[in-house]
Protein backbone atom coordinates (compact mmCIF):
# COMPACT_ATOMS: atom_id res chain seq x y z
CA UNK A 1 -242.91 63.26 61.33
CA UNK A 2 -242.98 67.22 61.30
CA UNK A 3 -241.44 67.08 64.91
CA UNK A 4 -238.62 64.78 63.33
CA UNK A 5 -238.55 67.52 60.33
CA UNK A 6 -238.20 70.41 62.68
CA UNK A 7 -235.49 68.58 64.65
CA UNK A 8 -233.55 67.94 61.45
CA UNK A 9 -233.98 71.31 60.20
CA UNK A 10 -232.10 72.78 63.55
CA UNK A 11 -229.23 70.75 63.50
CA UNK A 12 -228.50 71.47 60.20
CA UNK A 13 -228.62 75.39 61.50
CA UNK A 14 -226.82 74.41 64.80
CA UNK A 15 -224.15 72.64 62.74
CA UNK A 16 -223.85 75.92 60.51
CA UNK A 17 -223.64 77.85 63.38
CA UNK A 18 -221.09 75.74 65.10
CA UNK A 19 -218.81 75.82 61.94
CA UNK A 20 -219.06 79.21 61.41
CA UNK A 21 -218.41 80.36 64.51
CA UNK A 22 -215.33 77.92 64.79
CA UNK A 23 -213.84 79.67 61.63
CA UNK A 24 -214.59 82.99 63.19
CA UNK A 25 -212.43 81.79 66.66
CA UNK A 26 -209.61 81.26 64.13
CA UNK A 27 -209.48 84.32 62.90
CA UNK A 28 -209.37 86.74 66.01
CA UNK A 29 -205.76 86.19 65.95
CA UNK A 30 -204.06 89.14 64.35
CA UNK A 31 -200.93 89.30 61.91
CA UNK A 32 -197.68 89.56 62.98
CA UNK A 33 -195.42 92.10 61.04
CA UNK A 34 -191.38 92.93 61.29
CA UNK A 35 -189.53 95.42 59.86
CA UNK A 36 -187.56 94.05 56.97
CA UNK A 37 -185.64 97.67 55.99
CA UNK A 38 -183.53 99.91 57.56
CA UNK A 39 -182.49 97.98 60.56
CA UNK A 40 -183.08 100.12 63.49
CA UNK A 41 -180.70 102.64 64.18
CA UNK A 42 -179.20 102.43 60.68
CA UNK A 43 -177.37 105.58 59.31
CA UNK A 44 -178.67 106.33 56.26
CA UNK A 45 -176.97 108.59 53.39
CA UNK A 46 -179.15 111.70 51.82
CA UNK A 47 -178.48 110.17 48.13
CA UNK A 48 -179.54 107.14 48.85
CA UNK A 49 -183.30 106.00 47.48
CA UNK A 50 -185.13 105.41 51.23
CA UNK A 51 -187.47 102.45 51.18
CA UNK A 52 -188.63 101.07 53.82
CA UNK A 53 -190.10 97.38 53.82
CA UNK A 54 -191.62 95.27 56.31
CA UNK A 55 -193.15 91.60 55.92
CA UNK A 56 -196.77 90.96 57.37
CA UNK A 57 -198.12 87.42 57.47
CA UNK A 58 -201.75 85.93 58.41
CA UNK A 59 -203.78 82.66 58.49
CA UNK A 60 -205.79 84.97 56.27
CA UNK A 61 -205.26 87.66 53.60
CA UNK A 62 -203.42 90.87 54.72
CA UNK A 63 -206.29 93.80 53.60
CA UNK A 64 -202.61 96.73 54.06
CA UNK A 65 -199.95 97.54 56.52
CA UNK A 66 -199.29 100.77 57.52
CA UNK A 67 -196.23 102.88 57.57
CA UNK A 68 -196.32 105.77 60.60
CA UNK A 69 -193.50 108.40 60.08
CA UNK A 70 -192.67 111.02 62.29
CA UNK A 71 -196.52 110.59 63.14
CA UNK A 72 -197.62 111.15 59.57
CA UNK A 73 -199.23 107.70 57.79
CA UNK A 74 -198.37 105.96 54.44
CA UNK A 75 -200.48 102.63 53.81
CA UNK A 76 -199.27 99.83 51.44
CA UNK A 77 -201.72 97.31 49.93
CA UNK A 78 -199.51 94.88 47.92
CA UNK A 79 -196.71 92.21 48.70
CA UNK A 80 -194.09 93.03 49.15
CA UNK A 81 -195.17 95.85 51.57
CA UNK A 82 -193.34 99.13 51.28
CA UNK A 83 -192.38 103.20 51.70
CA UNK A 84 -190.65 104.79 49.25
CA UNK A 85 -189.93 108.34 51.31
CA UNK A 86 -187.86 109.51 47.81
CA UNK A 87 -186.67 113.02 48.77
CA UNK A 88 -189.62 113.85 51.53
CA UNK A 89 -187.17 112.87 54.53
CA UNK A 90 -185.18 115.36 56.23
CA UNK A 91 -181.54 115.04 57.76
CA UNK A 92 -181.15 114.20 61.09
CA UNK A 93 -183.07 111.35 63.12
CA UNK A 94 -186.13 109.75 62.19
CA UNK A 95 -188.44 107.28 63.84
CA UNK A 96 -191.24 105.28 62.58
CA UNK A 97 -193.49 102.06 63.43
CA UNK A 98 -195.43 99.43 61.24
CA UNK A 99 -198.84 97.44 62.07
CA UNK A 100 -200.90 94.77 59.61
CA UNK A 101 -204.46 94.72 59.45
CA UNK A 102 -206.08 91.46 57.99
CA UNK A 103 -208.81 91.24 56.20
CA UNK A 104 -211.14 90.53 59.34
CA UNK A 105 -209.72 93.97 60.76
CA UNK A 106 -207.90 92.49 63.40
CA UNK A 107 -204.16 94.46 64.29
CA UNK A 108 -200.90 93.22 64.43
CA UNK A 109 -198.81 94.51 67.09
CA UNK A 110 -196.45 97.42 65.92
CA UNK A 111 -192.75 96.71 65.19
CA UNK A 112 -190.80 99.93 65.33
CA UNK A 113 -187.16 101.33 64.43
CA UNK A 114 -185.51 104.57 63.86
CA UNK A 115 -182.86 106.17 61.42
CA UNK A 116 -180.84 108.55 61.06
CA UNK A 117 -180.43 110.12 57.70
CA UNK A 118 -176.96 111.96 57.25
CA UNK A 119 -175.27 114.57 54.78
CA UNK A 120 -173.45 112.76 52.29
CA UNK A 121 -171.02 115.54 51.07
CA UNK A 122 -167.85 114.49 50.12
CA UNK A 123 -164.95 116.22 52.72
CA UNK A 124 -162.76 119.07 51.67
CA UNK A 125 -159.83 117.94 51.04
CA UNK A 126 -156.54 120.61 51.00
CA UNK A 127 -153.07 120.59 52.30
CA UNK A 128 -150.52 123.38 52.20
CA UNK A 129 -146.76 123.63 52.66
CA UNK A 130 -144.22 126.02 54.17
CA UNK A 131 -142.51 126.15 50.86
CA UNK A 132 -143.01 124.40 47.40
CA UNK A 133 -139.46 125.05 46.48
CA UNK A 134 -136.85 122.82 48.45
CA UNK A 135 -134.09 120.93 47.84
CA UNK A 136 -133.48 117.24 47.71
CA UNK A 137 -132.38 115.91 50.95
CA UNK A 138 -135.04 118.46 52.98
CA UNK A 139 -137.98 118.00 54.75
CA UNK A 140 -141.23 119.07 53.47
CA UNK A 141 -143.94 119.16 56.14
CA UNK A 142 -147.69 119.27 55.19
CA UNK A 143 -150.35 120.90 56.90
CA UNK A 144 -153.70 119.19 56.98
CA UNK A 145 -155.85 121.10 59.15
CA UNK A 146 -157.85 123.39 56.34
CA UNK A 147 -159.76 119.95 55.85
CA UNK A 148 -163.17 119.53 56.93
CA UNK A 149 -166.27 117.98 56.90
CA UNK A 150 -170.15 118.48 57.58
CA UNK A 151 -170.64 115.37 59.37
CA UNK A 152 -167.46 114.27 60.71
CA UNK A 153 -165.04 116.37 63.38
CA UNK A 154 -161.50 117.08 61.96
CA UNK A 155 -160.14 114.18 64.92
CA UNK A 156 -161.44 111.73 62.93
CA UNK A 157 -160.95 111.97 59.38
CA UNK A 158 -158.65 110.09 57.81
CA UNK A 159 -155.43 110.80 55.31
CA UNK A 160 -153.23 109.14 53.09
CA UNK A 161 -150.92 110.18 50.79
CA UNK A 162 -149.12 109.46 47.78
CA UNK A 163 -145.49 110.67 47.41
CA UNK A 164 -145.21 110.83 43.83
CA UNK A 165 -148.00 110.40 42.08
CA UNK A 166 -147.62 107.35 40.50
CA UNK A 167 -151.51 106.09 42.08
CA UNK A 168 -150.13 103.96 44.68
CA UNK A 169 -150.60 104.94 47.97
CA UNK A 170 -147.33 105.24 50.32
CA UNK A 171 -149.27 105.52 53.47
CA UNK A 172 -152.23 103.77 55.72
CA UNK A 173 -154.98 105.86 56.52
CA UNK A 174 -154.50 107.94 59.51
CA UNK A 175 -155.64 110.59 61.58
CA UNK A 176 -153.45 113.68 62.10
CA UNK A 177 -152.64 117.38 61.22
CA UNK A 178 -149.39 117.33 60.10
CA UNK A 179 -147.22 114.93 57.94
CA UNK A 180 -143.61 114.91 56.40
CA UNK A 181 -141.54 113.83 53.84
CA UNK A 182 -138.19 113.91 52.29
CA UNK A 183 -137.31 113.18 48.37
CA UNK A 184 -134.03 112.52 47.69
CA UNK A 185 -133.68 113.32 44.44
CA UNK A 186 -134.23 116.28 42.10
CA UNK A 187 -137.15 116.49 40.41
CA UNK A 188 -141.12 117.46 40.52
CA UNK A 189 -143.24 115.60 42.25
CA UNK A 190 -147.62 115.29 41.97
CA UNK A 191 -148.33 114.88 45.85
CA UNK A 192 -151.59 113.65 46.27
CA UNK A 193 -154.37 113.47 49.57
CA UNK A 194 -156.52 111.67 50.00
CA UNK A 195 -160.04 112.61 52.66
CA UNK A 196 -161.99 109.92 53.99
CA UNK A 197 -164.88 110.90 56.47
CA UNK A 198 -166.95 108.32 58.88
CA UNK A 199 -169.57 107.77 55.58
CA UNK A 200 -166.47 106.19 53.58
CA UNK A 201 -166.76 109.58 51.34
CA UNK A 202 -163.79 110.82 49.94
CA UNK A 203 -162.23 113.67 48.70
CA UNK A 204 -158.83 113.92 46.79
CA UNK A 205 -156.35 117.24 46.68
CA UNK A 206 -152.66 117.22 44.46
CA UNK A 207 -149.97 119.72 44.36
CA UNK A 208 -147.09 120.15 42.20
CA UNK A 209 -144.06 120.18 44.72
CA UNK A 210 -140.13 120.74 43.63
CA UNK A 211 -136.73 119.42 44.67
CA UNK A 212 -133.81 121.27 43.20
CA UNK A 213 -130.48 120.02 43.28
CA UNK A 214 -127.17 122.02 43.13
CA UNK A 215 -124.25 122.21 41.21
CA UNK A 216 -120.53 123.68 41.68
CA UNK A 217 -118.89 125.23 38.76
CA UNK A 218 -115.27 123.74 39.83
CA UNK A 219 -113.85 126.64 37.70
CA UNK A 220 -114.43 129.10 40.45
CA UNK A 221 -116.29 126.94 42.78
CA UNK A 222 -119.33 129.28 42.73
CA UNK A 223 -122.78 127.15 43.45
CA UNK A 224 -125.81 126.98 41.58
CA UNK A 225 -129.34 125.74 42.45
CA UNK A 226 -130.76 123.03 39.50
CA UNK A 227 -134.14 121.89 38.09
CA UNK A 228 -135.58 119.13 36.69
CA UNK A 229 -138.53 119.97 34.07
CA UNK A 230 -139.79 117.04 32.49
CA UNK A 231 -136.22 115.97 30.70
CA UNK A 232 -134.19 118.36 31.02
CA UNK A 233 -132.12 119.93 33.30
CA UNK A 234 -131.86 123.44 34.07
CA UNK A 235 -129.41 126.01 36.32
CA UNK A 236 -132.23 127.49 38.33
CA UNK A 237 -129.88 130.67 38.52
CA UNK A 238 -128.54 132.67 35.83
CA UNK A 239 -125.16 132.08 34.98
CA UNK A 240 -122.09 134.13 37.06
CA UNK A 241 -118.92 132.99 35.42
CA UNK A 242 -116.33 135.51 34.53
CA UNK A 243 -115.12 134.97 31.21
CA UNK A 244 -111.66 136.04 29.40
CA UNK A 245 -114.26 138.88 27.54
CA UNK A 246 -117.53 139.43 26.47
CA UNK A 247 -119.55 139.37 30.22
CA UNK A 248 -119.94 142.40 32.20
CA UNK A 249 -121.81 142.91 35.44
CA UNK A 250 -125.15 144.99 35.01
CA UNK A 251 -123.40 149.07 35.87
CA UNK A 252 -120.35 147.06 36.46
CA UNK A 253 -121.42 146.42 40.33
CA UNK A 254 -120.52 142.86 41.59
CA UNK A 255 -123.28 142.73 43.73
CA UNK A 256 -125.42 142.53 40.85
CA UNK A 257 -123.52 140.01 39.57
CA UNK A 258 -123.93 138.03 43.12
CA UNK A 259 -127.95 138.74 42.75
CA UNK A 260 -128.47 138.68 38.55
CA UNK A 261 -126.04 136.64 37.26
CA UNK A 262 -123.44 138.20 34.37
CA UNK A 263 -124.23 139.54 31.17
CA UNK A 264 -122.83 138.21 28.41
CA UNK A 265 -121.86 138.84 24.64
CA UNK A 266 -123.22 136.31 22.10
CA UNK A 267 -119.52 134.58 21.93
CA UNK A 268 -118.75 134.48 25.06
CA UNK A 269 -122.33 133.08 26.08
CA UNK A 270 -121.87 130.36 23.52
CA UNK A 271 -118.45 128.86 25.58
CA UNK A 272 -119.76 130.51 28.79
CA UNK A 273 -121.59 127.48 30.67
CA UNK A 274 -119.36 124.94 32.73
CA UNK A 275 -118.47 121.20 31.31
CA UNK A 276 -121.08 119.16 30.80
CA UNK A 277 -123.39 122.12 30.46
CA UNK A 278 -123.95 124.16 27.28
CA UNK A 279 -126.07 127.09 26.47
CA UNK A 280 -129.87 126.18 25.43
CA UNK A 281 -131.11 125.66 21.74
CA UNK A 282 -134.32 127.68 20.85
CA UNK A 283 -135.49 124.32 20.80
CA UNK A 284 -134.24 123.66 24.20
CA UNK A 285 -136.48 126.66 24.99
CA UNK A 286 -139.93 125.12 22.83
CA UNK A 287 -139.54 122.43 24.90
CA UNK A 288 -139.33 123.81 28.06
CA UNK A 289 -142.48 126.77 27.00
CA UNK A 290 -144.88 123.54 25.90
CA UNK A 291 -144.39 121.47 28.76
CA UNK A 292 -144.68 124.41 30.79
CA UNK A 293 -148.46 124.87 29.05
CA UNK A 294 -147.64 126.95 26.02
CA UNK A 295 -149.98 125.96 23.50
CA UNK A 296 -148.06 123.59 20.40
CA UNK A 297 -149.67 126.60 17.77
CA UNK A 298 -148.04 129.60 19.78
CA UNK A 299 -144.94 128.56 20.31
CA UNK A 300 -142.65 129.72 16.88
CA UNK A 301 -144.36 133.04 16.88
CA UNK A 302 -141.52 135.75 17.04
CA UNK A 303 -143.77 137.92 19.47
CA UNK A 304 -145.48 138.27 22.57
CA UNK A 305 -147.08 134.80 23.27
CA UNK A 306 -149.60 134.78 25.64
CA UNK A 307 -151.38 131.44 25.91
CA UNK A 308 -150.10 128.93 28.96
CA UNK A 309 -149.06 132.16 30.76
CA UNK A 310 -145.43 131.02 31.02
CA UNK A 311 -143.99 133.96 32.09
CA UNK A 312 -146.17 134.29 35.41
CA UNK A 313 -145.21 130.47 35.54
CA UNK A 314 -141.45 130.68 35.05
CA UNK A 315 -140.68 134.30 36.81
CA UNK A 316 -139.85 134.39 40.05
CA UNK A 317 -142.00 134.82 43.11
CA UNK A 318 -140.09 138.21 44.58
CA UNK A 319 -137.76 140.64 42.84
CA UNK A 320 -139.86 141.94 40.13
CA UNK A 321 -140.85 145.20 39.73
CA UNK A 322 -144.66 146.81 39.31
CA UNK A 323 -146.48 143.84 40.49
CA UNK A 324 -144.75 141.76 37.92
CA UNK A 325 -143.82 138.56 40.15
CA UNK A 326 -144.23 134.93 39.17
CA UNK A 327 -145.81 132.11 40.60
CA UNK A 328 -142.59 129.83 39.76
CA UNK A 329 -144.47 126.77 39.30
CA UNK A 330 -141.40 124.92 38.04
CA UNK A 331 -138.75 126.47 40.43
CA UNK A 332 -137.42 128.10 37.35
CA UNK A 333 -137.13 131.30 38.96
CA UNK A 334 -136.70 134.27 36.16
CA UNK A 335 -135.21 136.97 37.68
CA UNK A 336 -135.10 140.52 36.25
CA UNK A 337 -131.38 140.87 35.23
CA UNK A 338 -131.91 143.66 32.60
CA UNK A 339 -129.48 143.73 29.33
CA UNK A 340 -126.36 146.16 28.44
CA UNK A 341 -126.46 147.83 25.22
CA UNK A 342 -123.33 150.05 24.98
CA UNK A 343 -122.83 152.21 26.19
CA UNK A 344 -126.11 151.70 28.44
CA UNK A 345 -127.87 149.42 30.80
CA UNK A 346 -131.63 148.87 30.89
CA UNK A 347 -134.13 147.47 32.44
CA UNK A 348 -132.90 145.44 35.86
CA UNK A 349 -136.23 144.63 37.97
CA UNK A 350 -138.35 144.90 35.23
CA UNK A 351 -136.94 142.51 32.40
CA UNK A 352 -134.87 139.38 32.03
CA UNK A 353 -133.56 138.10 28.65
CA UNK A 354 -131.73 135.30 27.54
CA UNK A 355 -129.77 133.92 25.09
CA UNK A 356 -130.31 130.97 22.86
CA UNK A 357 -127.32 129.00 20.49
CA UNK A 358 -128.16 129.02 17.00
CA UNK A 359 -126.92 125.30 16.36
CA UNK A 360 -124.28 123.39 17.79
CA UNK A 361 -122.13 124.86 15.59
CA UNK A 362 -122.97 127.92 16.85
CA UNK A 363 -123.07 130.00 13.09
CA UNK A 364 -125.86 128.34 11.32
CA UNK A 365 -128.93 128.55 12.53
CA UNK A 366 -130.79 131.76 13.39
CA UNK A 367 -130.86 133.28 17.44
CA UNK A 368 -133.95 133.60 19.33
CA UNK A 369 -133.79 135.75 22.90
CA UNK A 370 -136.34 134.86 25.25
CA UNK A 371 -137.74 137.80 26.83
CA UNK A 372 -139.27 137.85 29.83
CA UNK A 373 -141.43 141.34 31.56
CA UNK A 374 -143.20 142.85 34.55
CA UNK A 375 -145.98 143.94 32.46
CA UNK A 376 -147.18 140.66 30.53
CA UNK A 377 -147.88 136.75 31.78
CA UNK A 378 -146.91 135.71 28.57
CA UNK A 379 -143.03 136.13 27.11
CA UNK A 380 -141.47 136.93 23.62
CA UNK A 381 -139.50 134.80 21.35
CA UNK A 382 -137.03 137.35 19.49
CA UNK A 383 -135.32 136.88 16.08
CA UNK A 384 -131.67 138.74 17.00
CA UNK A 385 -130.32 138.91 13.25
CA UNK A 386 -127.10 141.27 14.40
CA UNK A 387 -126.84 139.38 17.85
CA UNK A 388 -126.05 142.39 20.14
CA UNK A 389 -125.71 143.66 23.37
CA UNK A 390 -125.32 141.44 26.68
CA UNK A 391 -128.12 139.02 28.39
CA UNK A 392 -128.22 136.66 31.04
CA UNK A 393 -127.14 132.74 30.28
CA UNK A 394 -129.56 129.94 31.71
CA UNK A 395 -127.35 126.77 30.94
CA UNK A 396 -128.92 123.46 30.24
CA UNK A 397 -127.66 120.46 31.50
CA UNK A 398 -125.88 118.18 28.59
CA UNK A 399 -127.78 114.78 27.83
């Protein structure tokens, strides 16, 4: 009876033994881990949030996984297993490896990938011409090869433009250092560039650009360069026609005339311009100084107005004197004709002025001259009550 007792007693043991043992031979099998994020050899942008993720499975419960990075360790406890880096990573390339440890300490093999974590700086984007100014028919050519980036070589960025500015692109993406392009018409145009690196970053540059067109004065078949500004149209020269009387050549030299234009009288400027052409209102003028940037509150002051800088913007780019050139940002091109005030002549290289109509009518309305200097950015609007002396004509197209 106690022999049967003790031989009870040890199989119950043996059969614990046995059973625990055959859970522990289940269990010497370790996890098996992959890497879930980046995929190996992924390119990785600075701005982005870097996580990396990996899943671990077991029979049994998963006690962590471990991140190794560049050599240094981050552990993870909780599904789903994961290393946020944040802004601790460096650029350039980066390797790292994962391993699972169950909760019986046995190791999973280690899965491992690298990455390579690049500057995600938009390009610089720029283009430059020969000349702004050209006329319709000629071919502007565009220079590309200021543009640059940190990451990708100049070879293989990518352009595309859009002629006109209207937000539709004209071109396909290409590589290349120059480009060209010929309007047809008069007018300004917004040319815009687009920069697109290897990342898919992009960069955009625009530049006002002008066509002028001409005109022949079929009274003495002299020619004249024009400008479209917003609306209207514009002689981008001053007027050179001879009349009957009242227009006089600045010290009576015709080469001035060939350079400045005449000077004229206030009659004769009224009936000076050719047909279909007329000499501007002083609203004609308002209209021209606010789209030019004059601002709305500055422009019926009879004084210097300073604000839009429209004389640097309207002058020309050569011919003035003490430093007083333009940046002719509408191909405008103010030159310094001076005035004649008899019995004397003043102020060629250094001022322009022009004359306005009172109304249509031409006895009405009061007579603004638009004076333009060397010595300010800004220009004057001037009240002439006697109308006097001889200025330069700038006709305006009719409507």
């Amino acid at each position: 009876m106690f022999e049967r007792l003790i031989m009870k007693k040890a199989t119950i043991v043996l059969a614990v033994f046995i059973a625990f043992t055959s859970c522990r031979k289940e269990d010497v099998y370790p996890p098996e881990i992959r890497i879930i994020n980046p995929d190996n050899n992924a390119m990785v942008s600075e701005n982005d949030t870097l996580v990396l993720q990996a899943m671990a499975s077991d029979d049994n419960d998963i006690a962590y996984v471990s991140f190794i990075v560049d050599g240094l360790p981050f552990y993870d406890f909780n599904k789903p297993y994961t290393c946020d880096l944040k802004d601790t990573i460096s650029l350039g390339q980066h390797s790292f490896f994962v391993y699972a440890s169950d909760v019986y300490g046995n190791i999973s093999d280690r899965a491992e990938a690298s990455f390579t974590v690049f500057s995600d700086h938009s390009p610089y984007a720029y283009f430059y011409v020969d000349e702004r100014i050209m006329q319709a028919g000629e071919e502007f050519v565009f220079y590309t090869d200021s543009c640059n980036d940190e990451e990708t070589i100049f070879e293989n960025l990518l352009f595309r433009w859009d002629w006109d500015g209207d937000n539709i692109w004209d071109t396909e993406k290409s590589t290349g250092s120059s480009f060209y392009h010929i309007y047809d018409e008069m007018g300004e145009y917004f040319v815009k560039l687009e920069v697109t690196d290897e990342h898919d970053n992009v960069a955009l540059y625009s530049k006002r650009l002008v066509c002028r067109g001409t005109f022949t004065d079929p009274r003495d078949n002299k020619n004249y360069l024009t400008v479209k500004i917003g609306v209207q149209v514009w002689m981008a020269e001053n007027l050179a026609y001879e009349t009957e009387s009242g227009s006089i050549c600045y010290e009576n030299d015709p080469v001035n005339c060939e350079t400045y234009g005449m000077l004229y009288e206030y009659n004769a400027a009224l009936t000076a311009c050719p047909e279909g052409w007329r000499l501007p209102l002083d609203e004609d003028w308002l209209m021209l100084e606010l789209y030019a940037g004059m601002d709305s509150s500055d422009l019926e002051n009879s004084s210097e107005r300073l604000s839009g800088s429209i004389g640097l913007k309207l002058k020309s780019r050569q011919g003035w004197e003490d430093d007083g050139n333009g940046t002719d940002e509408f191909g405008f091109s103010i030159i310094p004709g001076g005035n004649f005030s008899k019995p004397y002549f003043y102020w060629i290289g250094t001022a322009a002025l022009f004359w306005s109509a009172g109304d249509r009518m031409h006895n009405t309305y009061p007579v603004y001259v638009r004076q333009f200097r060397s010595d300010t950015e800004g220009n004057y609007r001037q009240f002439s009550r006697e109308r006097t002396g001889s200025l330069s004509v700038r006709c305006i197209k009719e409507l």
